[in-house]
Protein backbone atom coordinates (compact mmCIF):
# COMPACT_ATOMS: atom_id res chain seq x y z
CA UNK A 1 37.38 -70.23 -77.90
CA UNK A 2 33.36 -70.18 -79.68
CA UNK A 3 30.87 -72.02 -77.58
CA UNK A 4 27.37 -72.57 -78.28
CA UNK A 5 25.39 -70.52 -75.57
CA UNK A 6 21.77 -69.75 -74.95
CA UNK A 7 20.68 -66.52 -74.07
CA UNK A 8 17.48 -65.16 -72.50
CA UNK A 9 16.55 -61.38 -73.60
CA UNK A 10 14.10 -59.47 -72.27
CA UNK A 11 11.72 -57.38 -74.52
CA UNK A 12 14.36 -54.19 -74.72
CA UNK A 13 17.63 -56.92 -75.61
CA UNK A 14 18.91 -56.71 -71.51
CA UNK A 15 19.80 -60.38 -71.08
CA UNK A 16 18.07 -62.17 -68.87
CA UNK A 17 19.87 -64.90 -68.76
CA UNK A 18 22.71 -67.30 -70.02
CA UNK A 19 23.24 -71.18 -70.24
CA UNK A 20 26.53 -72.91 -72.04
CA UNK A 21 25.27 -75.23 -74.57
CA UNK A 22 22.05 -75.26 -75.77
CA UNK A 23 20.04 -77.66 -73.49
CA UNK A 24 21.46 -80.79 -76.00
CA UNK A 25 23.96 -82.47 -73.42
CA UNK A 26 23.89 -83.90 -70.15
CA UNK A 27 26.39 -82.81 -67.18
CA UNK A 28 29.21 -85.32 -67.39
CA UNK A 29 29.39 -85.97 -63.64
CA UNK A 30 25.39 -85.51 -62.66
CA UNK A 31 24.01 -86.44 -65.80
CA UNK A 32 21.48 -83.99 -65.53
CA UNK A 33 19.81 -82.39 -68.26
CA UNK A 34 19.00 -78.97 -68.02
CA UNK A 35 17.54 -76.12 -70.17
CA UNK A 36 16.75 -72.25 -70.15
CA UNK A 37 13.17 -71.52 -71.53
CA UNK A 38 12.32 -67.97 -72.71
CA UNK A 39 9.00 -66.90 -70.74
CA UNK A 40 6.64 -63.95 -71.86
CA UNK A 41 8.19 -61.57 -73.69
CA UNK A 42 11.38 -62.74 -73.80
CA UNK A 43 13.33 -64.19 -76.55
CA UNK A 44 15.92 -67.29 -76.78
CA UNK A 45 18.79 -66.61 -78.55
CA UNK A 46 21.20 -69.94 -80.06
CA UNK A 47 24.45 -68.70 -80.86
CA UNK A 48 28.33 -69.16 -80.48
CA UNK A 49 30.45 -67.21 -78.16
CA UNK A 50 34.08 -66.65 -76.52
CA UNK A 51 32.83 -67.04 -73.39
CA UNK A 52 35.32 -66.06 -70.90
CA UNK A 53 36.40 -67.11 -67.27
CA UNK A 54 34.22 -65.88 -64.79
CA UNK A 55 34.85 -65.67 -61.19
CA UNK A 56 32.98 -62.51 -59.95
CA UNK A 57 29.38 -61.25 -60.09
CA UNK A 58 31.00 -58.31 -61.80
CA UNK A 59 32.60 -60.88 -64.32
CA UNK A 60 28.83 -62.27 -65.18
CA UNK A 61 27.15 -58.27 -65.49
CA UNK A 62 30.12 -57.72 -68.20
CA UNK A 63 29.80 -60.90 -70.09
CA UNK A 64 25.86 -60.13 -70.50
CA UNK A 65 26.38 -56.69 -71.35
CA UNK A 66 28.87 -58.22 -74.59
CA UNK A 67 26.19 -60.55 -75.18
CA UNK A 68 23.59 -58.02 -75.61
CA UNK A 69 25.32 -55.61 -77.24
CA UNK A 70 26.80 -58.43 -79.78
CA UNK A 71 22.51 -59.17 -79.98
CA UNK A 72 21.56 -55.64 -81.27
CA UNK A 73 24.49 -55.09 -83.18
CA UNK A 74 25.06 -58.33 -85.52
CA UNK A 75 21.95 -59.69 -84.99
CA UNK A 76 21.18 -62.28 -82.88
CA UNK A 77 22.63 -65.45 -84.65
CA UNK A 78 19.40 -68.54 -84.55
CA UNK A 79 16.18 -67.01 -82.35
CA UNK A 80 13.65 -68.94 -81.90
């Protein structure tokens, strides 16, 4: 299933890093709000996703590499 996610690319596309949701909602048991921000030279990306289960470091490094390779092939969905 699509989710919104925010992604973080460096200047060559590597991502840097990812956040479900885009920074709009707060955790439903915290209630913290919390939100990625794109530093020099890097770009924030606002798109939707299958974002898979993830259990593993190894999981994380193979969701990122779809993510940036889904970047510089279709484009990169809403930058900002």
């Amino acid at each position: 299933m699509k989710q919104k996610v925010t992604v973080i690319t460096d200047s060559k596309g590597k991502v840097e890093a990812t956040q479900i949701g885009h920074g709009e909602m707060r955790d439903p048991r915290s209630g913290i709000l919390g939100s990625i921000v794109a530093g020099p030279g890097q770009k924030i990306h606002k798109i939707e996703f299958d974002v898979p289960q993830m259990t593993t470091h190894a999981d994380v490094d193979a969701f990122h590499k779809k993510l940036a390779d889904h970047l510089s092939t279709a484009g990169s969905g809403r930058k900002r």
